[in-house]
PDB file of N, CA and C in Angstrom:
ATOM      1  N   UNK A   1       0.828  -1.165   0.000  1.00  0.00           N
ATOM      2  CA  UNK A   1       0.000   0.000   0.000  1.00  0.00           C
ATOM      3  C   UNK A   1       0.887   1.248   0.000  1.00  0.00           C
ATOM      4  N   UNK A   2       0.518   2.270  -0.674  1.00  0.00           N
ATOM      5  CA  UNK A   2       1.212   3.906  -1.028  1.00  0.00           C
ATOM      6  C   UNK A   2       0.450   4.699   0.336  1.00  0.00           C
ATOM      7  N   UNK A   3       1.101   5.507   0.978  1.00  0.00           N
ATOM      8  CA  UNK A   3       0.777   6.139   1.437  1.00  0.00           C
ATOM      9  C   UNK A   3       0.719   7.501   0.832  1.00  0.00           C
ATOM     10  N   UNK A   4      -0.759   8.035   1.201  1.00  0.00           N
ATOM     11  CA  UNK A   4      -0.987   9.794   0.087  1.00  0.00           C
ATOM     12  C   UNK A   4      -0.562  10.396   1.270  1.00  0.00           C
ATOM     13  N   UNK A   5       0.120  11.486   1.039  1.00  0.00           N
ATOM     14  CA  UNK A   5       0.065  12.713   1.802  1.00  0.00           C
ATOM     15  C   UNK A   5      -0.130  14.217   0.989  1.00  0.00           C
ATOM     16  N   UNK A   6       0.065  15.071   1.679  1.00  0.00           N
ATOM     17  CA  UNK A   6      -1.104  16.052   0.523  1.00  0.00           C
ATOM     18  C   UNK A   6       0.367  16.629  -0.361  1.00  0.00           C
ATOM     19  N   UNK A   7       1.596  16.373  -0.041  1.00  0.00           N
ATOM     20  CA  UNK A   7       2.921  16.378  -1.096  1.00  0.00           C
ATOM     21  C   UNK A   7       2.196  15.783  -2.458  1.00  0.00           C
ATOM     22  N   UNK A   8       2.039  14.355  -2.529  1.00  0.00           N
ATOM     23  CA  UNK A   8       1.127  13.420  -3.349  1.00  0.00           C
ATOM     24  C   UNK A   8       0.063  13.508  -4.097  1.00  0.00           C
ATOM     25  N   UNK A   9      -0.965  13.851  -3.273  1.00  0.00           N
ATOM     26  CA  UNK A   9      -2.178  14.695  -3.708  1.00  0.00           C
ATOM     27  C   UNK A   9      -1.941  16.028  -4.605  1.00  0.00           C
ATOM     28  N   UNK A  10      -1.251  16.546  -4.111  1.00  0.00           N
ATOM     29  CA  UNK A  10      -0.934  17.783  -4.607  1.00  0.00           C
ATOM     30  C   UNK A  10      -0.576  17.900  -6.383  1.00  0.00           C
ATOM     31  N   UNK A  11       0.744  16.897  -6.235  1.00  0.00           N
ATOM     32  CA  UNK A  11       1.373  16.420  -7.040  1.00  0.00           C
ATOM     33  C   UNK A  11       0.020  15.761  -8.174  1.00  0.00           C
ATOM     34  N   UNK A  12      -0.772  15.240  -7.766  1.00  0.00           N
ATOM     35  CA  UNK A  12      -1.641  14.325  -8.936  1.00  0.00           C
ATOM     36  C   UNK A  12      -2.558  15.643  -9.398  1.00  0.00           C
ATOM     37  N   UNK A  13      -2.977  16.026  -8.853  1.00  0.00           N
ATOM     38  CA  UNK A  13      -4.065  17.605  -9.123  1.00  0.00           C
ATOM     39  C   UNK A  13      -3.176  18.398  -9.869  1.00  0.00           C
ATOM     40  N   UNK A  14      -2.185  18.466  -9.709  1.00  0.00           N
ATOM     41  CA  UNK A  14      -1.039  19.451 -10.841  1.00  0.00           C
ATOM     42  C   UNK A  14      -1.045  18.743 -12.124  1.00  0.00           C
ATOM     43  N   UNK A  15      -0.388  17.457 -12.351  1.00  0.00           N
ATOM     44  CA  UNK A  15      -0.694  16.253 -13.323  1.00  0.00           C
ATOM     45  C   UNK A  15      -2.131  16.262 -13.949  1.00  0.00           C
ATOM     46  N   UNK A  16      -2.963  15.804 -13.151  1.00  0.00           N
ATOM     47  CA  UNK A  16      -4.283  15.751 -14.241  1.00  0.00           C
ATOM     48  C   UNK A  16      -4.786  17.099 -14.939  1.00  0.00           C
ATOM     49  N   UNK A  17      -4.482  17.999 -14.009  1.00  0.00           N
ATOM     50  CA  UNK A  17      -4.938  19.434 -14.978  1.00  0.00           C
ATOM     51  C   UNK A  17      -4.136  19.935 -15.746  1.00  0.00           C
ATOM     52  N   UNK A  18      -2.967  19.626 -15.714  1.00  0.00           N
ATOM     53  CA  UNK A  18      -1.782  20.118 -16.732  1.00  0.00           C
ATOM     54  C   UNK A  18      -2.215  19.023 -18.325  1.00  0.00           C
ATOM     55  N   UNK A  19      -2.777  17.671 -17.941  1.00  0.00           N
ATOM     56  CA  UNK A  19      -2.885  16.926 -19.063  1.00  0.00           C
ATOM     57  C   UNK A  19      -4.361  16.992 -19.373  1.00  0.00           C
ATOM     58  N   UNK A  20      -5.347  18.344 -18.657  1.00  0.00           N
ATOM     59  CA  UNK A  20      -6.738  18.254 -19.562  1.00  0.00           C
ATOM     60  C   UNK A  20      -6.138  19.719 -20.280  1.00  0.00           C
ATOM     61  N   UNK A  21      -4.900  20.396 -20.374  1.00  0.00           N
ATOM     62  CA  UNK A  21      -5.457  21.403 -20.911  1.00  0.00           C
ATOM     63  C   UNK A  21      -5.439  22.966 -19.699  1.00  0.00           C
ATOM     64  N   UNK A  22      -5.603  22.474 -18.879  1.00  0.00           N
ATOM     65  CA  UNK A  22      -6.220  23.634 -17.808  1.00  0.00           C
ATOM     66  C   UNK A  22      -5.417  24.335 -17.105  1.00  0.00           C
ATOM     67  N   UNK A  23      -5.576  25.642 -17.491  1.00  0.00           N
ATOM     68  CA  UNK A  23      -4.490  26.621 -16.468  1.00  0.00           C
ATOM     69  C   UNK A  23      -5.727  26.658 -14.724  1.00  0.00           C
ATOM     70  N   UNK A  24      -4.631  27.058 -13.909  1.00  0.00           N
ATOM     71  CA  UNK A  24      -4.781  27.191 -12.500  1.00  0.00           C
ATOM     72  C   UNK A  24      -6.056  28.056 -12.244  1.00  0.00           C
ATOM     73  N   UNK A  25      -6.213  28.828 -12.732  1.00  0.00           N
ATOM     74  CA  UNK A  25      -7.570  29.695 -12.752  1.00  0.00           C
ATOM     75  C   UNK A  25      -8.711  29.166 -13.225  1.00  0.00           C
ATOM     76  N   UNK A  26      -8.632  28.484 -14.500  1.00  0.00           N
ATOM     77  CA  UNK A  26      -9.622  27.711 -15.129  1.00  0.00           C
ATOM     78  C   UNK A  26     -10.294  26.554 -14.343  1.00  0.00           C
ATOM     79  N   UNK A  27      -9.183  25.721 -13.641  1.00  0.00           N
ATOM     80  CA  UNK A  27      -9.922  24.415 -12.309  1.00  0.00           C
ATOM     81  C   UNK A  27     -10.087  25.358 -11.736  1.00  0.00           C
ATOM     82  N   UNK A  28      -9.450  26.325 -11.410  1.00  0.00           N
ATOM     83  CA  UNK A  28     -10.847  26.892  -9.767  1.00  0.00           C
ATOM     84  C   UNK A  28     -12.314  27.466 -10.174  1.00  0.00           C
ATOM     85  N   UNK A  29     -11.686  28.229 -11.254  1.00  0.00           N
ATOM     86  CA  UNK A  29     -13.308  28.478 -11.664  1.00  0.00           C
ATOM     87  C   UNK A  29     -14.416  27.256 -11.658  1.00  0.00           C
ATOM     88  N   UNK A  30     -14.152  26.530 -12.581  1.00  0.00           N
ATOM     89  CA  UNK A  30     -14.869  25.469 -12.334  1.00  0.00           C
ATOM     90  C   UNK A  30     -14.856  24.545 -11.412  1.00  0.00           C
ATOM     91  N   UNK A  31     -14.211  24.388 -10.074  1.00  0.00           N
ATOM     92  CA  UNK A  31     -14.204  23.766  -8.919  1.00  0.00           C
ATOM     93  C   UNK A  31     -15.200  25.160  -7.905  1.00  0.00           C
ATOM     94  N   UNK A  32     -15.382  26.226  -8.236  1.00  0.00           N
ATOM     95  CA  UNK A  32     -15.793  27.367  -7.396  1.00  0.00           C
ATOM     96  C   UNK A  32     -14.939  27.557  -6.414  1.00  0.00           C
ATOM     97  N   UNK A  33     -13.015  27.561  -6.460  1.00  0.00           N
ATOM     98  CA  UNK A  33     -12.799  27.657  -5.566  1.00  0.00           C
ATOM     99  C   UNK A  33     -11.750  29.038  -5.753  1.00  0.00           C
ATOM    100  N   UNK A  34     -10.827  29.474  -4.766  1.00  0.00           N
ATOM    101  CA  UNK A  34      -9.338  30.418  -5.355  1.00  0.00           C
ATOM    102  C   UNK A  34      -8.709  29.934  -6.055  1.00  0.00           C
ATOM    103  N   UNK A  35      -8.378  30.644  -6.766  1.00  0.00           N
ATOM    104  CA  UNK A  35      -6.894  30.182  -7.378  1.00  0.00           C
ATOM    105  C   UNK A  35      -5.825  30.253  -6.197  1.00  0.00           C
ATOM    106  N   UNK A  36      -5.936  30.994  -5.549  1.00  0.00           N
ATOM    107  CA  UNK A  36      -5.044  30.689  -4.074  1.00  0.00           C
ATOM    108  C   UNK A  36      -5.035  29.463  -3.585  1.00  0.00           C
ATOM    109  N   UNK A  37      -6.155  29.076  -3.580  1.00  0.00           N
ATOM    110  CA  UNK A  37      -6.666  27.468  -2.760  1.00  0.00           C
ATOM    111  C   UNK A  37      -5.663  26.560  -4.241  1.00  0.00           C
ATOM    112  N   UNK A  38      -5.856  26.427  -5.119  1.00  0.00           N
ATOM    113  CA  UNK A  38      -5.547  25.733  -6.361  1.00  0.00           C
ATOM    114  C   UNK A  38      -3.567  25.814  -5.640  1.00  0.00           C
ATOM    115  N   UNK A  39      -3.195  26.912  -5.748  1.00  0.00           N
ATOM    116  CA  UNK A  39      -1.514  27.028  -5.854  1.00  0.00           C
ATOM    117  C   UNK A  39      -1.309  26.282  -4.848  1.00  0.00           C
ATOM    118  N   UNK A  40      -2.386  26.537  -3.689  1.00  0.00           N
ATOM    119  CA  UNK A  40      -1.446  25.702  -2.211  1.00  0.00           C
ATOM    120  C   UNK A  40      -2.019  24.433  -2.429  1.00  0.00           C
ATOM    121  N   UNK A  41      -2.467  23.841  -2.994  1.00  0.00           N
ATOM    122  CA  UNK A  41      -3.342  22.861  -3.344  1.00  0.00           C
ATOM    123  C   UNK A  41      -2.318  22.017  -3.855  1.00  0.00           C
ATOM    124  N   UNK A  42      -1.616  22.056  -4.809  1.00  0.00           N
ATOM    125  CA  UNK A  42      -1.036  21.779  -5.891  1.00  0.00           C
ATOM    126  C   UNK A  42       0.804  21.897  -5.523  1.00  0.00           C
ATOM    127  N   UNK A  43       0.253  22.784  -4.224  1.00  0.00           N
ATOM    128  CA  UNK A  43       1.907  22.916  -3.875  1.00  0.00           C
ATOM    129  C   UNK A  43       1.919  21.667  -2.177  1.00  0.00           C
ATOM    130  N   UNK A  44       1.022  21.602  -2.120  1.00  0.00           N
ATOM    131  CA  UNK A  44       0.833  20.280  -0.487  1.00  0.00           C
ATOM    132  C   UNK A  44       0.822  20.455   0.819  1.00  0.00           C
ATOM    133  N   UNK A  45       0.141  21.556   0.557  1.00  0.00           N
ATOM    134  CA  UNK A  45      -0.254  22.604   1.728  1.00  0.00           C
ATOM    135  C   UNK A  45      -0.932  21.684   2.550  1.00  0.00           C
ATOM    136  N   UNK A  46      -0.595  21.136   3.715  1.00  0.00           N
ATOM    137  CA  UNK A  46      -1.319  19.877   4.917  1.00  0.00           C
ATOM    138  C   UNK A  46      -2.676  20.724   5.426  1.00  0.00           C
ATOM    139  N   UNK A  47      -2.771  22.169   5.116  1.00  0.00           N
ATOM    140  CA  UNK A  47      -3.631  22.975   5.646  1.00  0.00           C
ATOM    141  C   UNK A  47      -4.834  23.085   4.397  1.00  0.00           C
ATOM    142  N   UNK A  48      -4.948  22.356   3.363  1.00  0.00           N
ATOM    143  CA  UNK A  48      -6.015  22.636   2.572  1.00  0.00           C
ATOM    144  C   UNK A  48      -7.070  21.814   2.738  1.00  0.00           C
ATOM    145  N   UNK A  49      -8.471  22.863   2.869  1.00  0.00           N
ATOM    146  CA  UNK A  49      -9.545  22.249   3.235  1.00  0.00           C
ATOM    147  C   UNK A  49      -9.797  20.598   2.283  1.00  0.00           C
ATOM    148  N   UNK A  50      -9.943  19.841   2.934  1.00  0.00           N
ATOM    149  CA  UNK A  50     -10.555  18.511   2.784  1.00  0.00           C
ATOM    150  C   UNK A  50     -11.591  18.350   1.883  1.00  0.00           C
ATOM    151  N   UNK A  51     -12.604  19.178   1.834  1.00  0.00           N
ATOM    152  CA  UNK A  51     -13.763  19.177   0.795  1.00  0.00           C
ATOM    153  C   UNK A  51     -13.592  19.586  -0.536  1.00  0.00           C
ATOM    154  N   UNK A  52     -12.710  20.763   0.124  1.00  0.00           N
ATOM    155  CA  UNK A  52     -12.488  21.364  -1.108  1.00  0.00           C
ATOM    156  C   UNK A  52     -11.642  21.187  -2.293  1.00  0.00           C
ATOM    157  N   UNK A  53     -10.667  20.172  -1.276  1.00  0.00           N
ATOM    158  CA  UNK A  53      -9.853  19.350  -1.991  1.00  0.00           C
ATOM    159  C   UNK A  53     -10.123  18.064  -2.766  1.00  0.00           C
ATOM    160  N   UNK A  54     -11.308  17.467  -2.295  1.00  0.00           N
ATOM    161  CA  UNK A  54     -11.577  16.811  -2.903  1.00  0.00           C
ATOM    162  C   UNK A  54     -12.828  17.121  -4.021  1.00  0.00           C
ATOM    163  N   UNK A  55     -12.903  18.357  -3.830  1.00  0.00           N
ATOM    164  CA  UNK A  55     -13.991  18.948  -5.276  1.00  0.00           C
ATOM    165  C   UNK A  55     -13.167  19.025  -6.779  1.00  0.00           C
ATOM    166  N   UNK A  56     -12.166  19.856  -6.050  1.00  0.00           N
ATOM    167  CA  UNK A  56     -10.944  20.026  -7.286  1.00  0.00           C
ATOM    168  C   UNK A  56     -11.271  18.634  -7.961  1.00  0.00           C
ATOM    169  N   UNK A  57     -10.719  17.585  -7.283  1.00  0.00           N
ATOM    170  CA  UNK A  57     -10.163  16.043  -7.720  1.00  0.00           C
ATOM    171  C   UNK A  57     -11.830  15.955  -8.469  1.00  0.00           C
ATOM    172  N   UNK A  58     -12.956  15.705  -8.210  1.00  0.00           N
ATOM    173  CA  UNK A  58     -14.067  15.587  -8.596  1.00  0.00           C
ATOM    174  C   UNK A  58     -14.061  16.280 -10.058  1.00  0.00           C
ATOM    175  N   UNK A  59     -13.617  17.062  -9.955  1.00  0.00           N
ATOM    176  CA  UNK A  59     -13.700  18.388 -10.997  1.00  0.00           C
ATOM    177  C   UNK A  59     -13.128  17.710 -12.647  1.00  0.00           C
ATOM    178  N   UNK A  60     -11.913  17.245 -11.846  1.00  0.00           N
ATOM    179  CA  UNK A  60     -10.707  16.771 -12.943  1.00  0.00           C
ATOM    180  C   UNK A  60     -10.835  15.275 -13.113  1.00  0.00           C
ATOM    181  N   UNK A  61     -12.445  14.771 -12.842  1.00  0.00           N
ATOM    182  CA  UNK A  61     -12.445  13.056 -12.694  1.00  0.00           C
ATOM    183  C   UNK A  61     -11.323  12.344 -12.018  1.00  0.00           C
ATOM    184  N   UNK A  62     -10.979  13.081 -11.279  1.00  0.00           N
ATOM    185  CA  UNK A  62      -9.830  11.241 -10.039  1.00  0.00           C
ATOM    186  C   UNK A  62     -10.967  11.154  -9.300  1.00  0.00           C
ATOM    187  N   UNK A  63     -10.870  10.251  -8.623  1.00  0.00           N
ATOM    188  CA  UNK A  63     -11.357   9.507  -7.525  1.00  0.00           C
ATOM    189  C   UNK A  63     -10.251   9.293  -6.355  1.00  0.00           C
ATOM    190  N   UNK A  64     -10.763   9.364  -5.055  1.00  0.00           N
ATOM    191  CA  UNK A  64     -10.017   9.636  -4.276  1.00  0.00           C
ATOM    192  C   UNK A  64     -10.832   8.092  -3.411  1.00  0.00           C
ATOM    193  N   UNK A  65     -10.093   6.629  -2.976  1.00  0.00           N
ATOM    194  CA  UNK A  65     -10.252   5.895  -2.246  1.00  0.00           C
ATOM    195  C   UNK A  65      -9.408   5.992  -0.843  1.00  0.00           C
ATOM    196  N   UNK A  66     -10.576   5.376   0.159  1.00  0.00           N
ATOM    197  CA  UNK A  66     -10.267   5.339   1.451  1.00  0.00           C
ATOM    198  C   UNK A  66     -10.221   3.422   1.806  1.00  0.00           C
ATOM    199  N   UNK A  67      -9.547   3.230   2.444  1.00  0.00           N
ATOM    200  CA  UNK A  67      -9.526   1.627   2.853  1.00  0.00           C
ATOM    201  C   UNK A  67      -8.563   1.495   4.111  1.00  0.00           C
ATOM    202  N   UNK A  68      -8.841   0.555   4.870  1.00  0.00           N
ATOM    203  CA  UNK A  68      -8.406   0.543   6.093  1.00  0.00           C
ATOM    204  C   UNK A  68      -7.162  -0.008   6.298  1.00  0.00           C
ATOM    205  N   UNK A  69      -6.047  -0.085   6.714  1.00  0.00           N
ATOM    206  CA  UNK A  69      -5.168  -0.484   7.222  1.00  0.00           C
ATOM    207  C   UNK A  69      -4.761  -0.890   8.417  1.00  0.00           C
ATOM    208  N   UNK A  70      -3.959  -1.924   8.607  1.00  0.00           N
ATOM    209  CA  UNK A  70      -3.759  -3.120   9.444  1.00  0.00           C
ATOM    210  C   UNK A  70      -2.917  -2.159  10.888  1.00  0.00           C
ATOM    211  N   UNK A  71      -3.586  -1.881  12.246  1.00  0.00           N
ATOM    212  CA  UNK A  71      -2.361  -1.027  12.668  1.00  0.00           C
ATOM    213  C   UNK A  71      -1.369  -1.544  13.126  1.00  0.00           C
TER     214      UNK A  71
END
């Protein structure tokens, strides 16, 4: 199993919108969010809202899975 951390996350949200086409302003517009939120987003800011982070991802079709691990 990979562990995500929002370095990771960050990293894939930069990737999928760089390969639809989409400048940084354009996903927020259509996520309804900042482009502020987008840069720290994209840069792995541990402080970016959760929802909103996962709207972006919604936005740009990923899917984001949760599954449990053994502690």
């Amino acid at each position: 199993m990979t562990y995500l951390d929002s370095l990771h996350f960050g990293h894939a949200i930069r990737v999928a919108r760089k390969a639809q086409g989409l400048r940084q302003d354009q996903l927020a517009g259509a996520a309804g969010v900042g482009v502020r939120f987008i840069v720290d987003l994209e840069a792995g800011k541990p402080s970016a809202q959760l929802g909103k982070a996962l709207q972006v991802a919604a936005v740009l079709g990923l899917s984001v899975t949760i599954s449990e691990t053994a502690p």
